[in-house]
Every structure is written in C-alpha cells, then in structure tokens.
PDB file of N, CA and C in Angstrom:
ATOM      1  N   UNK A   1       0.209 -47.990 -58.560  1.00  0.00           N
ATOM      2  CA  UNK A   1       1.539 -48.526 -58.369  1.00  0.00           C
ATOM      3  C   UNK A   1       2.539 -47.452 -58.797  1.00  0.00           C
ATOM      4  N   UNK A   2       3.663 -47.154 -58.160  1.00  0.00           N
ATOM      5  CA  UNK A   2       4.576 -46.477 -58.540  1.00  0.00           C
ATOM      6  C   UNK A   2       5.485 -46.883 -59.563  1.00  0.00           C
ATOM      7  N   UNK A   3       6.173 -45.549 -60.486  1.00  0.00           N
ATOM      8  CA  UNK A   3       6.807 -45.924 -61.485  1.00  0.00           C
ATOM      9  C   UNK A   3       7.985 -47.377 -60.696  1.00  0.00           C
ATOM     10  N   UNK A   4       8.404 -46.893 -59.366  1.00  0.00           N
ATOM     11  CA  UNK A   4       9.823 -47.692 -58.880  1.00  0.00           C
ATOM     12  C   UNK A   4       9.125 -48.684 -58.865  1.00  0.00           C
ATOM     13  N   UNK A   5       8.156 -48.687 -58.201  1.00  0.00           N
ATOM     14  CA  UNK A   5       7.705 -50.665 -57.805  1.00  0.00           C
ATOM     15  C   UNK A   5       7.673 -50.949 -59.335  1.00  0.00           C
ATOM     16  N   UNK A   6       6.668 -50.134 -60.057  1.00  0.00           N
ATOM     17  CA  UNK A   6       6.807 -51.283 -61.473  1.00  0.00           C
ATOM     18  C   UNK A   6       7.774 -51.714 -62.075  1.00  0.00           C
ATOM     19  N   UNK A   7       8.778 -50.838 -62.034  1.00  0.00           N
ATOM     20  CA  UNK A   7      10.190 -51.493 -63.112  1.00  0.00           C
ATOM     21  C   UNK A   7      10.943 -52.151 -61.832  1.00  0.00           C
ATOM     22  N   UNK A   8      11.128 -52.255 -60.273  1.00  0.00           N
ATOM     23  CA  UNK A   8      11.478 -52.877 -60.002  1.00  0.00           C
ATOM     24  C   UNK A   8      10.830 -54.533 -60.317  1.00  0.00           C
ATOM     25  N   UNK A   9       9.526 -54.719 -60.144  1.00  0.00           N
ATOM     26  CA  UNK A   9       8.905 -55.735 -60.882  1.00  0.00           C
ATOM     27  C   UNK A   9       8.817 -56.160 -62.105  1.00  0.00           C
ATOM     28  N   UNK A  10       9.423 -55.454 -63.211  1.00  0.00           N
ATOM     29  CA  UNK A  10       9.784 -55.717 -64.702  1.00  0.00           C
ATOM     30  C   UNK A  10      10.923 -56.210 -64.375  1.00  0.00           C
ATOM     31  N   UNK A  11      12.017 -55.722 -63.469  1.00  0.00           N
ATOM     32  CA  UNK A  11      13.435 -55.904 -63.195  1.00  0.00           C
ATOM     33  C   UNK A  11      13.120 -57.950 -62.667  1.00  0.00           C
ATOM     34  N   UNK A  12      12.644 -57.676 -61.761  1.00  0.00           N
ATOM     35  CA  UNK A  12      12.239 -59.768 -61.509  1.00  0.00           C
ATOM     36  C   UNK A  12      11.750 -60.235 -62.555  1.00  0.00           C
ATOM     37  N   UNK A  13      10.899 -59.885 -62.694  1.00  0.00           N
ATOM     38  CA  UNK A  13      10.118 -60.632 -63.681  1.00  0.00           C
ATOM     39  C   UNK A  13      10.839 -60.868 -64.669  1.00  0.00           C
ATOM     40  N   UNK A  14      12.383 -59.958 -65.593  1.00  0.00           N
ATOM     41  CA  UNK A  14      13.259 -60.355 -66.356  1.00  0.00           C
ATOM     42  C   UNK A  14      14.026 -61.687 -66.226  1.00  0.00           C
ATOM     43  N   UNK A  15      14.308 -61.388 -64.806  1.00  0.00           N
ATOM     44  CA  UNK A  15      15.286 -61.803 -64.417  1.00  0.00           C
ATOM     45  C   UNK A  15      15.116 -63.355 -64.177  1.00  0.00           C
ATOM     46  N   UNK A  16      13.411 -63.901 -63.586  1.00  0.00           N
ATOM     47  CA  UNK A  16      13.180 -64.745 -63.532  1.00  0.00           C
ATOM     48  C   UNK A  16      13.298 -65.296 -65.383  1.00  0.00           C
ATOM     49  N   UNK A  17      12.462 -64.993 -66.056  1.00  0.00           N
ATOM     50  CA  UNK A  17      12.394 -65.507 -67.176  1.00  0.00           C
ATOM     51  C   UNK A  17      13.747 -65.826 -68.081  1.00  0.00           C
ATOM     52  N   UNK A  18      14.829 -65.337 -67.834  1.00  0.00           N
ATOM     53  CA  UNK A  18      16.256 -65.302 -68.206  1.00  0.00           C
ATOM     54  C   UNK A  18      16.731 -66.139 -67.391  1.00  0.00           C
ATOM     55  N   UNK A  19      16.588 -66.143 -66.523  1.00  0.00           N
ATOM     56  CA  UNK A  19      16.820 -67.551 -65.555  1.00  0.00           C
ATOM     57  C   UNK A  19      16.151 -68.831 -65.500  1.00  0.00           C
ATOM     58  N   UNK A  20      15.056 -68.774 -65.985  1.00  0.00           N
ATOM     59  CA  UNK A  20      14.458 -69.814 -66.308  1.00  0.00           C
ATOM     60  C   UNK A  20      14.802 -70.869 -67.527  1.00  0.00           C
ATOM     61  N   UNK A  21      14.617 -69.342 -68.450  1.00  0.00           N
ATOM     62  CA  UNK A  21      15.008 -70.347 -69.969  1.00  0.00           C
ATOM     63  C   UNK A  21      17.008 -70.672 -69.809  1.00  0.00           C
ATOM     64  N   UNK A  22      17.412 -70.497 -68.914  1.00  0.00           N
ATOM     65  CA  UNK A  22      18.994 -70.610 -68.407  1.00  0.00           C
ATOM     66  C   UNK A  22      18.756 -71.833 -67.847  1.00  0.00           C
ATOM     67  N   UNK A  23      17.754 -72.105 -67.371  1.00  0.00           N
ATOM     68  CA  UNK A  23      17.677 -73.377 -66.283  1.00  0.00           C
ATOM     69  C   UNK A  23      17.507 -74.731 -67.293  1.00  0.00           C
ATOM     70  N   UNK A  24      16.169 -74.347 -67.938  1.00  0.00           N
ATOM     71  CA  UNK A  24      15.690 -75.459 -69.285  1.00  0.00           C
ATOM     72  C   UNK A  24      17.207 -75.414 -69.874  1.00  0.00           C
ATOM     73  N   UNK A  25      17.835 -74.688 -70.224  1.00  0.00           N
ATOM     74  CA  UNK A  25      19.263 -74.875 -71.165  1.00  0.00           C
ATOM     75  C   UNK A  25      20.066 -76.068 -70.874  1.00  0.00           C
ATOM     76  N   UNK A  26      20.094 -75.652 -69.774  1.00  0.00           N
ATOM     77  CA  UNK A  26      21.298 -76.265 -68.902  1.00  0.00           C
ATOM     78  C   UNK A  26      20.565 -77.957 -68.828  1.00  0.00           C
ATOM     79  N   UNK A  27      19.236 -78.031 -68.347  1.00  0.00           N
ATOM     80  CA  UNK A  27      18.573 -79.569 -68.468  1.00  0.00           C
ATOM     81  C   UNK A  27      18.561 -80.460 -69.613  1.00  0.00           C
ATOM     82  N   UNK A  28      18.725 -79.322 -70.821  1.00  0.00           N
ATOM     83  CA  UNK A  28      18.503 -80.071 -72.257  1.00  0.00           C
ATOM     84  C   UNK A  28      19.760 -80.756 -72.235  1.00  0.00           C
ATOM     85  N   UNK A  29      21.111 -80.165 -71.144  1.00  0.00           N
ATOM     86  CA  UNK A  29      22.165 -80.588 -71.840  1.00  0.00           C
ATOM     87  C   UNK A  29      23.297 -82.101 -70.641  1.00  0.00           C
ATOM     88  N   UNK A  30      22.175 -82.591 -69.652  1.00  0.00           N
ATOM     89  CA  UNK A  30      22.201 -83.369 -68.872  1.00  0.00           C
ATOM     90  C   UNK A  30      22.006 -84.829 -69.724  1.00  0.00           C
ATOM     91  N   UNK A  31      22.964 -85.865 -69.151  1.00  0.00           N
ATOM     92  CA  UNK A  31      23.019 -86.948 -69.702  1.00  0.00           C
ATOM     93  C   UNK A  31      21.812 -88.252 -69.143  1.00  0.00           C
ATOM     94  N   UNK A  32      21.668 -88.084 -67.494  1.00  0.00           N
ATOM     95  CA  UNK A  32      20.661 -88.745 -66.572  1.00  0.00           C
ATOM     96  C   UNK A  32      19.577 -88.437 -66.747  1.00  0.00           C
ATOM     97  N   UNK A  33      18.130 -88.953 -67.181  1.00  0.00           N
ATOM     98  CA  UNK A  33      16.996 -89.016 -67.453  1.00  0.00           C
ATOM     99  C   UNK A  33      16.144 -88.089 -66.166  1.00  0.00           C
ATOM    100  N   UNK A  34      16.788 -89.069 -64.842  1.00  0.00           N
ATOM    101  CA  UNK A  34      16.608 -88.334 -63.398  1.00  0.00           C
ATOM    102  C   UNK A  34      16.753 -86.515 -63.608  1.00  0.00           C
ATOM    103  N   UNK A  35      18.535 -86.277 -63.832  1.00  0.00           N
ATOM    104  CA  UNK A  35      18.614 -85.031 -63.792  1.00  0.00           C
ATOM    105  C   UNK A  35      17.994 -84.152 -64.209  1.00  0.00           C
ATOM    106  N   UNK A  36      17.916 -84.539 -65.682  1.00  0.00           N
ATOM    107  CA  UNK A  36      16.953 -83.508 -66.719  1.00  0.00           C
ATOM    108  C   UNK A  36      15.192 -83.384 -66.639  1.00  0.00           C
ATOM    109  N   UNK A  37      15.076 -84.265 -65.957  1.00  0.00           N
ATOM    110  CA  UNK A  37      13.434 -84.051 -65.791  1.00  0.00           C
ATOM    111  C   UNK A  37      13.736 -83.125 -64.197  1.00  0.00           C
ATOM    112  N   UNK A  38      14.498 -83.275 -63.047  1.00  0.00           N
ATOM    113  CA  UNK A  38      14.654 -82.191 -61.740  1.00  0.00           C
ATOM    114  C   UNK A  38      15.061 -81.314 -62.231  1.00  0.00           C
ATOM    115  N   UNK A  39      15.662 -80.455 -63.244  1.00  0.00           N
ATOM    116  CA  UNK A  39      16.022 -79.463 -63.824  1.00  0.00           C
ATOM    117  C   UNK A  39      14.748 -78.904 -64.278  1.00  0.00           C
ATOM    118  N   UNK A  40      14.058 -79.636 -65.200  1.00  0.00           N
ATOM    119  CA  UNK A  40      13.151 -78.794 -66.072  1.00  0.00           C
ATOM    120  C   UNK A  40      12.337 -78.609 -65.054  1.00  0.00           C
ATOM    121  N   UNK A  41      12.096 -79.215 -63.535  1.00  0.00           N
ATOM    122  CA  UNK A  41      10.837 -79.192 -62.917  1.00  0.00           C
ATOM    123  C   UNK A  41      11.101 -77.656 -62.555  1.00  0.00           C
ATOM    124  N   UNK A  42      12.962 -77.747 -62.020  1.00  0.00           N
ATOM    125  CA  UNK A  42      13.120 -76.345 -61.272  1.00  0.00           C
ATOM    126  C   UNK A  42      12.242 -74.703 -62.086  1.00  0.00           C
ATOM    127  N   UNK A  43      13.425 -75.475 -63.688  1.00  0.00           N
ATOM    128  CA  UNK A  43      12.940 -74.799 -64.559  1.00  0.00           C
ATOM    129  C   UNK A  43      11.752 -74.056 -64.784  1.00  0.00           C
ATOM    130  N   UNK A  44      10.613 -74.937 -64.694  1.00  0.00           N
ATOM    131  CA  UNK A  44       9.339 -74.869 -64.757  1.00  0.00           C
ATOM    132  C   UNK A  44       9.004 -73.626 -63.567  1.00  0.00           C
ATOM    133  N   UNK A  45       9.196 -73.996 -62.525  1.00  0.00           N
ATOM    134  CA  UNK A  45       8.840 -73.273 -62.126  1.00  0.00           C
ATOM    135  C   UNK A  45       9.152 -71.906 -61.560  1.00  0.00           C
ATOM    136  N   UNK A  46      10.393 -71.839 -61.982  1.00  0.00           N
ATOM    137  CA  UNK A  46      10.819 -70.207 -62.254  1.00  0.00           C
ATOM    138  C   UNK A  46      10.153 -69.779 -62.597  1.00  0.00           C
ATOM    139  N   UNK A  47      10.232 -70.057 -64.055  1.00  0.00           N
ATOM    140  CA  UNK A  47       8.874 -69.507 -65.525  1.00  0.00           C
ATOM    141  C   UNK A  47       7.793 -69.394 -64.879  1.00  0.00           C
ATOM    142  N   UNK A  48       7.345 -70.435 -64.418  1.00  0.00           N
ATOM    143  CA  UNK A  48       5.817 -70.023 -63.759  1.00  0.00           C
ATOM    144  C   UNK A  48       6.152 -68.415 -62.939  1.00  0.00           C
ATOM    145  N   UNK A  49       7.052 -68.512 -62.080  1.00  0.00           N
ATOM    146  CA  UNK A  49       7.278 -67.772 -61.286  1.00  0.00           C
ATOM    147  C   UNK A  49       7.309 -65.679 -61.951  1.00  0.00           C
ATOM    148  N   UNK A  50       7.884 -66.579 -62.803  1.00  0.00           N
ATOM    149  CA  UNK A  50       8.116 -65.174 -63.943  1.00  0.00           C
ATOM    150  C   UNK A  50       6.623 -64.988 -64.616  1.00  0.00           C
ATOM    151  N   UNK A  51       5.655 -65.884 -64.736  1.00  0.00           N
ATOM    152  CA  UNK A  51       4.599 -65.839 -65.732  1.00  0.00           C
ATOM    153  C   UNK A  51       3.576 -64.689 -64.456  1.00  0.00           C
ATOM    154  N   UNK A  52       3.837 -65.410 -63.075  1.00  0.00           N
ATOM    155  CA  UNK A  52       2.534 -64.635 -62.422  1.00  0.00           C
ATOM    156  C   UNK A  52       3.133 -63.307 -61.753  1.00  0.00           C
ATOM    157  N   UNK A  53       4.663 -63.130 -61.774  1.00  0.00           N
ATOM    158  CA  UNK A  53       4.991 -61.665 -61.280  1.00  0.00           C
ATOM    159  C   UNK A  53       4.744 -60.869 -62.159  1.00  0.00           C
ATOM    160  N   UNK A  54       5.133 -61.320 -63.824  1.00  0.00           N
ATOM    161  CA  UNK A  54       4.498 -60.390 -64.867  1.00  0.00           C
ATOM    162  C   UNK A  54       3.129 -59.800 -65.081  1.00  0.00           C
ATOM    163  N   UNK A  55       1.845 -60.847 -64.550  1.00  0.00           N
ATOM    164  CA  UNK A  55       0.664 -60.728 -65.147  1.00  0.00           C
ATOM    165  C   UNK A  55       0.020 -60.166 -63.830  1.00  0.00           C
ATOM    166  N   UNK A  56       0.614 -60.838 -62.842  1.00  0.00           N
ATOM    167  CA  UNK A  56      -0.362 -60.010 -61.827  1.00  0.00           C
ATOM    168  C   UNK A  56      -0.972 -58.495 -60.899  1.00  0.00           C
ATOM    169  N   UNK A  57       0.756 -57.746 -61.328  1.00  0.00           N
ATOM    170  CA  UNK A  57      -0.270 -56.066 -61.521  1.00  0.00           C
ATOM    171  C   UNK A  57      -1.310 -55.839 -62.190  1.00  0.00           C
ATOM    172  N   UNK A  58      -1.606 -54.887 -61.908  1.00  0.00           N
ATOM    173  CA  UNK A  58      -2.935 -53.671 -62.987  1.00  0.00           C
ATOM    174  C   UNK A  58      -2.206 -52.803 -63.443  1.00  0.00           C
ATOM    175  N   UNK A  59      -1.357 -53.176 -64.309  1.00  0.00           N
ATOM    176  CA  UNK A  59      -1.003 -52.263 -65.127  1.00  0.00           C
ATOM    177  C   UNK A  59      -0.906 -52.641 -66.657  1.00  0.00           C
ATOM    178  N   UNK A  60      -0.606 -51.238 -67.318  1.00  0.00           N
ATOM    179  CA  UNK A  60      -0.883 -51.514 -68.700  1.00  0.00           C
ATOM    180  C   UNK A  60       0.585 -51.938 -69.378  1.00  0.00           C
ATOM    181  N   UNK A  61       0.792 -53.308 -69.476  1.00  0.00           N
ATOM    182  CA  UNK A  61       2.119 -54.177 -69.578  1.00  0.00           C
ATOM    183  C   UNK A  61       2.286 -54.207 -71.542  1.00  0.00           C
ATOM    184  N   UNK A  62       1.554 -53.322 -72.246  1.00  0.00           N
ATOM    185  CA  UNK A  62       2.250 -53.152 -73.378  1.00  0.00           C
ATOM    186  C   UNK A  62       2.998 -51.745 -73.619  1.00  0.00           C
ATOM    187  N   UNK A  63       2.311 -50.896 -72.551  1.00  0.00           N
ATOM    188  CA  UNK A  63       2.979 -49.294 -72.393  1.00  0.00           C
ATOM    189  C   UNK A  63       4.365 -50.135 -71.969  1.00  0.00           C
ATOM    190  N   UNK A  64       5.086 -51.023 -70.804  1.00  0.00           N
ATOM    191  CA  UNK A  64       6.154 -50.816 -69.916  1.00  0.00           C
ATOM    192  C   UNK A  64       6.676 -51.877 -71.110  1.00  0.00           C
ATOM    193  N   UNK A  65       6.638 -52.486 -71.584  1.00  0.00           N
ATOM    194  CA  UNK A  65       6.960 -53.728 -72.424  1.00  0.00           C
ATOM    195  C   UNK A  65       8.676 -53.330 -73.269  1.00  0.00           C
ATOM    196  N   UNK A  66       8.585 -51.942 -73.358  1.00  0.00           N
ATOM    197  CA  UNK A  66      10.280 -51.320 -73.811  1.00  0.00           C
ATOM    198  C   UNK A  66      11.293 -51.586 -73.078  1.00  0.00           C
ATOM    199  N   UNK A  67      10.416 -51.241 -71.617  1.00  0.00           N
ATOM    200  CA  UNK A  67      11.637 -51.567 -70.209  1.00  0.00           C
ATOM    201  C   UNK A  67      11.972 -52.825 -70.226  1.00  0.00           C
ATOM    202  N   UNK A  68      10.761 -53.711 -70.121  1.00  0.00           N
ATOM    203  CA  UNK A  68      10.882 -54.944 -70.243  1.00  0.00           C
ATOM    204  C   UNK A  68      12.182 -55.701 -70.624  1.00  0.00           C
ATOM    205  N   UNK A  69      11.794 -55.348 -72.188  1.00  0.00           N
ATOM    206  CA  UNK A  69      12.940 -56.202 -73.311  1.00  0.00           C
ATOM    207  C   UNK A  69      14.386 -55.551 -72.937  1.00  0.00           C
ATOM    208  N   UNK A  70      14.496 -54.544 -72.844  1.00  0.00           N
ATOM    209  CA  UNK A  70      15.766 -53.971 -72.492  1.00  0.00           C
ATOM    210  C   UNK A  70      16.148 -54.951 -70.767  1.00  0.00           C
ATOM    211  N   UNK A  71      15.276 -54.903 -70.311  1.00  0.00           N
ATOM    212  CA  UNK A  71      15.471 -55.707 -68.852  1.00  0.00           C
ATOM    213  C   UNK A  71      15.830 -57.015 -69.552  1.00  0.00           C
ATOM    214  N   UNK A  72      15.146 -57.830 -70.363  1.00  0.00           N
ATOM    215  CA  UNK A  72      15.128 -59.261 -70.336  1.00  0.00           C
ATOM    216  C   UNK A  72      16.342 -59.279 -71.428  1.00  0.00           C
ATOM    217  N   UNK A  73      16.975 -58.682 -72.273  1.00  0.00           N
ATOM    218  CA  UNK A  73      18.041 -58.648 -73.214  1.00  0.00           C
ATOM    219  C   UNK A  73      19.561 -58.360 -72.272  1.00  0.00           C
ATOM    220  N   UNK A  74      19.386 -57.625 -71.290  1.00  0.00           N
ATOM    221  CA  UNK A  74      20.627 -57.116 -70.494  1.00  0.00           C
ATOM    222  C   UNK A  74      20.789 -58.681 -70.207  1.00  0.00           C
ATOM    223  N   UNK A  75      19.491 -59.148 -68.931  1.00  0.00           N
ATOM    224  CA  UNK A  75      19.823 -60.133 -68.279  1.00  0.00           C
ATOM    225  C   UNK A  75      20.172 -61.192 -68.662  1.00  0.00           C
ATOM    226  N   UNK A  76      19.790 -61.303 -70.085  1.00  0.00           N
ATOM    227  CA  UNK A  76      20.160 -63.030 -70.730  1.00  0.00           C
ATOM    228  C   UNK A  76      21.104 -62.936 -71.141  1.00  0.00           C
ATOM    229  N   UNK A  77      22.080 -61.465 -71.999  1.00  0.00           N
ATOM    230  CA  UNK A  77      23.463 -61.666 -72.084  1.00  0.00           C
ATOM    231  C   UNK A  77      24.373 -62.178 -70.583  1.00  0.00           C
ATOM    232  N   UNK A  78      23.874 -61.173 -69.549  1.00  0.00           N
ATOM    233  CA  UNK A  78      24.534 -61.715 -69.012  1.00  0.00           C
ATOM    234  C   UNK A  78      24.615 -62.717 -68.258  1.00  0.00           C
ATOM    235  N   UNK A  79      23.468 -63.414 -68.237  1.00  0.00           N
ATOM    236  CA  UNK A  79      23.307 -65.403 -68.025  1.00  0.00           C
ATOM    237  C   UNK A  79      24.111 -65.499 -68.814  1.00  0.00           C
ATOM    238  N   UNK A  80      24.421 -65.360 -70.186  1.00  0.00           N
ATOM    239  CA  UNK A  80      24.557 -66.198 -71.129  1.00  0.00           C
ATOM    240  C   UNK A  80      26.619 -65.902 -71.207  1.00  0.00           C
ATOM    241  N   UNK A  81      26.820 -65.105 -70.794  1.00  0.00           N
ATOM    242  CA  UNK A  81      28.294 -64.705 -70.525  1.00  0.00           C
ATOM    243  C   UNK A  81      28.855 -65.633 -69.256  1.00  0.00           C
ATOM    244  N   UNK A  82      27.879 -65.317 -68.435  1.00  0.00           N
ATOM    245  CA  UNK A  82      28.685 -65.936 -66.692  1.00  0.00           C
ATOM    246  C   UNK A  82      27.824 -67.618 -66.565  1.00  0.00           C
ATOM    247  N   UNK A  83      27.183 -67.901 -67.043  1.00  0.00           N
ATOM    248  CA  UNK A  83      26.939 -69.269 -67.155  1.00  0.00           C
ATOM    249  C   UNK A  83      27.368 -70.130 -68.088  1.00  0.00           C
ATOM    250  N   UNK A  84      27.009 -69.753 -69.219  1.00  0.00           N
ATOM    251  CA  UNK A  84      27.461 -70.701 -71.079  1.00  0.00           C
ATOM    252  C   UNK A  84      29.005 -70.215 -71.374  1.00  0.00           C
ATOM    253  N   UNK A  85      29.306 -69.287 -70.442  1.00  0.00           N
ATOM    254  CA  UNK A  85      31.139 -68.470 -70.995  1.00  0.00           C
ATOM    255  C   UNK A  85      30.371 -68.463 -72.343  1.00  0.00           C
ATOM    256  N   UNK A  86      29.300 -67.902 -73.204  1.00  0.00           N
ATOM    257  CA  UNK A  86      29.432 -66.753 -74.535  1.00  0.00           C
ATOM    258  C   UNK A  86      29.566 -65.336 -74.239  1.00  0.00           C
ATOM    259  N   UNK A  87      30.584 -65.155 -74.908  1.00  0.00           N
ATOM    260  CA  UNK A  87      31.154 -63.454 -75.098  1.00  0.00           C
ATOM    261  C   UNK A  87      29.851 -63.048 -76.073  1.00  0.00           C
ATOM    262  N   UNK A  88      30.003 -61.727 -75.840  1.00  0.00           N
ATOM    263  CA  UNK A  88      28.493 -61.229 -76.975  1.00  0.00           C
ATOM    264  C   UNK A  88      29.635 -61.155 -77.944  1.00  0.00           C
ATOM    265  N   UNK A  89      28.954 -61.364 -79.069  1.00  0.00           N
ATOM    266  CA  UNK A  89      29.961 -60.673 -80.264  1.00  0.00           C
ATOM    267  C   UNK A  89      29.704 -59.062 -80.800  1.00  0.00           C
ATOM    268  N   UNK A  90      30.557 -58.366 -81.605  1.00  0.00           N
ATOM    269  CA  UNK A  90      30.143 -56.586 -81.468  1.00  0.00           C
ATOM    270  C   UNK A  90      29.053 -56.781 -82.159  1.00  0.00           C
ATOM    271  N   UNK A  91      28.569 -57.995 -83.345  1.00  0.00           N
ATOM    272  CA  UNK A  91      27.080 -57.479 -83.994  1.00  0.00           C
ATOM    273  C   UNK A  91      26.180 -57.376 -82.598  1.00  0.00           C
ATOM    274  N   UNK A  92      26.129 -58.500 -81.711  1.00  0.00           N
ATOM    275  CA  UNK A  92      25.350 -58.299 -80.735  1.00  0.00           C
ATOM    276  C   UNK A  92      24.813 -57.573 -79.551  1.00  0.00           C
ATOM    277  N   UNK A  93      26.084 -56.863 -79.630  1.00  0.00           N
ATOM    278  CA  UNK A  93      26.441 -55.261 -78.973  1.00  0.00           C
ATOM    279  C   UNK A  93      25.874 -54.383 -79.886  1.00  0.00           C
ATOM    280  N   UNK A  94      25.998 -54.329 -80.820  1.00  0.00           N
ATOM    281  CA  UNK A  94      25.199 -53.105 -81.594  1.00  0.00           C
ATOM    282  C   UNK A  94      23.624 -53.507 -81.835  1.00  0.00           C
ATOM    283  N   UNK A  95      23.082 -54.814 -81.623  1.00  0.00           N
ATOM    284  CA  UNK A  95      22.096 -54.737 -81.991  1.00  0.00           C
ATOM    285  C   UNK A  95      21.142 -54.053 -80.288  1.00  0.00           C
ATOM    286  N   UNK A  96      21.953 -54.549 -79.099  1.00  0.00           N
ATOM    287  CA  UNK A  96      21.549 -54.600 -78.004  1.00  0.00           C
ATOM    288  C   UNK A  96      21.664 -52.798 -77.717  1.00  0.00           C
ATOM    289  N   UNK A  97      22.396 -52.577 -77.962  1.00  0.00           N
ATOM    290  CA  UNK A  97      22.474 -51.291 -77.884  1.00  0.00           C
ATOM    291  C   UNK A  97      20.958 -50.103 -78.825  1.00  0.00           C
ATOM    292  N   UNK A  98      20.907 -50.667 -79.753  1.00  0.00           N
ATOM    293  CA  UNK A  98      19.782 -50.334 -80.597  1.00  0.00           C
ATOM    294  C   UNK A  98      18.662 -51.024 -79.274  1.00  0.00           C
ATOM    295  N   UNK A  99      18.714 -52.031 -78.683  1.00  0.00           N
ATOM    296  CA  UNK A  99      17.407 -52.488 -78.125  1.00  0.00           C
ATOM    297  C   UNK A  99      17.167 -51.744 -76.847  1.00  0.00           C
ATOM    298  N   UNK A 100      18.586 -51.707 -76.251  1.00  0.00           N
ATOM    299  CA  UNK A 100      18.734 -50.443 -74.702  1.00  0.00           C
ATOM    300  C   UNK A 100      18.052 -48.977 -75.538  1.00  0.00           C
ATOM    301  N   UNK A 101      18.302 -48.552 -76.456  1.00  0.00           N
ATOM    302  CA  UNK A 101      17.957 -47.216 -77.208  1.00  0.00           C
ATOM    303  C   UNK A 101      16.343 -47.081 -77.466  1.00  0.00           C
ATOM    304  N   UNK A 102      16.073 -48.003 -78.074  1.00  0.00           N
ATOM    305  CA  UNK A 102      14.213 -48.135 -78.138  1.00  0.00           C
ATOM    306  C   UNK A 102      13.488 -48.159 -76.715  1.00  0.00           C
ATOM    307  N   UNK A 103      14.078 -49.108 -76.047  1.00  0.00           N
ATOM    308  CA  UNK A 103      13.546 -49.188 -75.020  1.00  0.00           C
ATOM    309  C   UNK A 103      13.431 -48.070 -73.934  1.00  0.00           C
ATOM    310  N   UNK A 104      14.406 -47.017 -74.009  1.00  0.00           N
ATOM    311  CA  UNK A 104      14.557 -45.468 -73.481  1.00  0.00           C
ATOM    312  C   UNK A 104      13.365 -45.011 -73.650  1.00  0.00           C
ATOM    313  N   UNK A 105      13.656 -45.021 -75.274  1.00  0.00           N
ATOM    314  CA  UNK A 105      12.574 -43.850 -75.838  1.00  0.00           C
ATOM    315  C   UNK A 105      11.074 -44.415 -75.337  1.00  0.00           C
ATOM    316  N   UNK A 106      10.638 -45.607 -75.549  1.00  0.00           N
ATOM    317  CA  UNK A 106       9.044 -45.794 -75.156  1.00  0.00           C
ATOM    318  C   UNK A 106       9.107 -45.469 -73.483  1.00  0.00           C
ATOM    319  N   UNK A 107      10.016 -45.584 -73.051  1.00  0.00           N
ATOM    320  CA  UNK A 107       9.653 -45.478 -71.579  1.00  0.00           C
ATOM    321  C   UNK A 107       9.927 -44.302 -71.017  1.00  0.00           C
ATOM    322  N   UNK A 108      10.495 -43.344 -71.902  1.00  0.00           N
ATOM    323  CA  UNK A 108      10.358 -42.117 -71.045  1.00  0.00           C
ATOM    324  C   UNK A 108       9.209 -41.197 -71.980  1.00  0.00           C
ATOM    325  N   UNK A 109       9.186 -41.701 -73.299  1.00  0.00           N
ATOM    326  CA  UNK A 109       7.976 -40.618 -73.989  1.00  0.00           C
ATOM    327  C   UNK A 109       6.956 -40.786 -73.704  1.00  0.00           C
ATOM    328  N   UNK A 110       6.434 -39.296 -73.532  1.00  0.00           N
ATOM    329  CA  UNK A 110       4.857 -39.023 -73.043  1.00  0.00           C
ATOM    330  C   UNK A 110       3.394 -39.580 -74.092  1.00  0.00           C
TER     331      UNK A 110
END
C-alpha cells in the first residue's frame, strides 16, 4: 500500500470515528425515545464503519497511529467547533499543537 492511500485511509477512518462519537453526542441529547435509539443506530454504524476501514489493511497500524491521533484530534475539534459551537480554548490549542508535533515526528522518523 502506498504511503498516500494509507494516510488517505487514516484521514476516513478519523473522520468516521469523530463523526460517529458526534453522532452518539447529539442522540444522548434527544428528548423522543424513537429519536435517540435512530440516532445511535446511525451512530453505530459509522463506528462500525470507522472500526473496519481502520482494521482492514495490512499494515502495521501502531507505526501510523501518530498520524492517526493528529487526524482524529484535528477532526473532533473541528466537529466539535461547527456542530456543539465549542471554541477550543488556548490550553487546548497548546495541548493540540504538542499532539500535531508528536505526531510529525513518529511519522516522518526513520
């Protein structure tokens, strides 16, 4: 597999799972018994969706696992900005920034 296909597939696979646990959020916070169980189903199966794009390469997914978190930390701020309206606060910027920074280093060192 090529480096592009894989991090484009870390790139979904974030994106699903940040969207997923965005989906469960949003169900926990439904008043109709109906709604919140069609939410979590959607829910559900994002996650699933995210569980088998993650697992099903051959690759070694604790080497790419830096890209990963940096993928799945970008994407849930910004669920969490354009869906919930939370602003990051600057601790959370500096910590994310430390997490974009780690995540460099494992993925470009030899």
């Amino acid at each position: 597999m090529s480096r592009t296909n894989a991090v484009l597939i870390l790139l979904l696979a974030a994106t699903l799972e940040a969207l997923g646990d965005a989906i469960v959020r949003y169900g926990l916070h439904r008043s109709s018994p109906f709604a919140r169980l069609a939410i979590f189903l959607i829910g559900a199966a994002v996650l699933f969706a995210y569980g088998f794009t993650v697992n099903s390469p051959p690759w070694d997914f604790g080497r790419l696992l830096g890209l990963y978190v940096v993928f799945f930390f970008a994407i849930a701020q910004l669920l969490s900005w354009m869906l919930f309206r939370q602003t990051p606060s600057p601790a959370l910027l500096a910590g994310g920034a430390l997490i974009v920074l780690g995540g460099c280093v494992i993925a470009v060192w030899q």
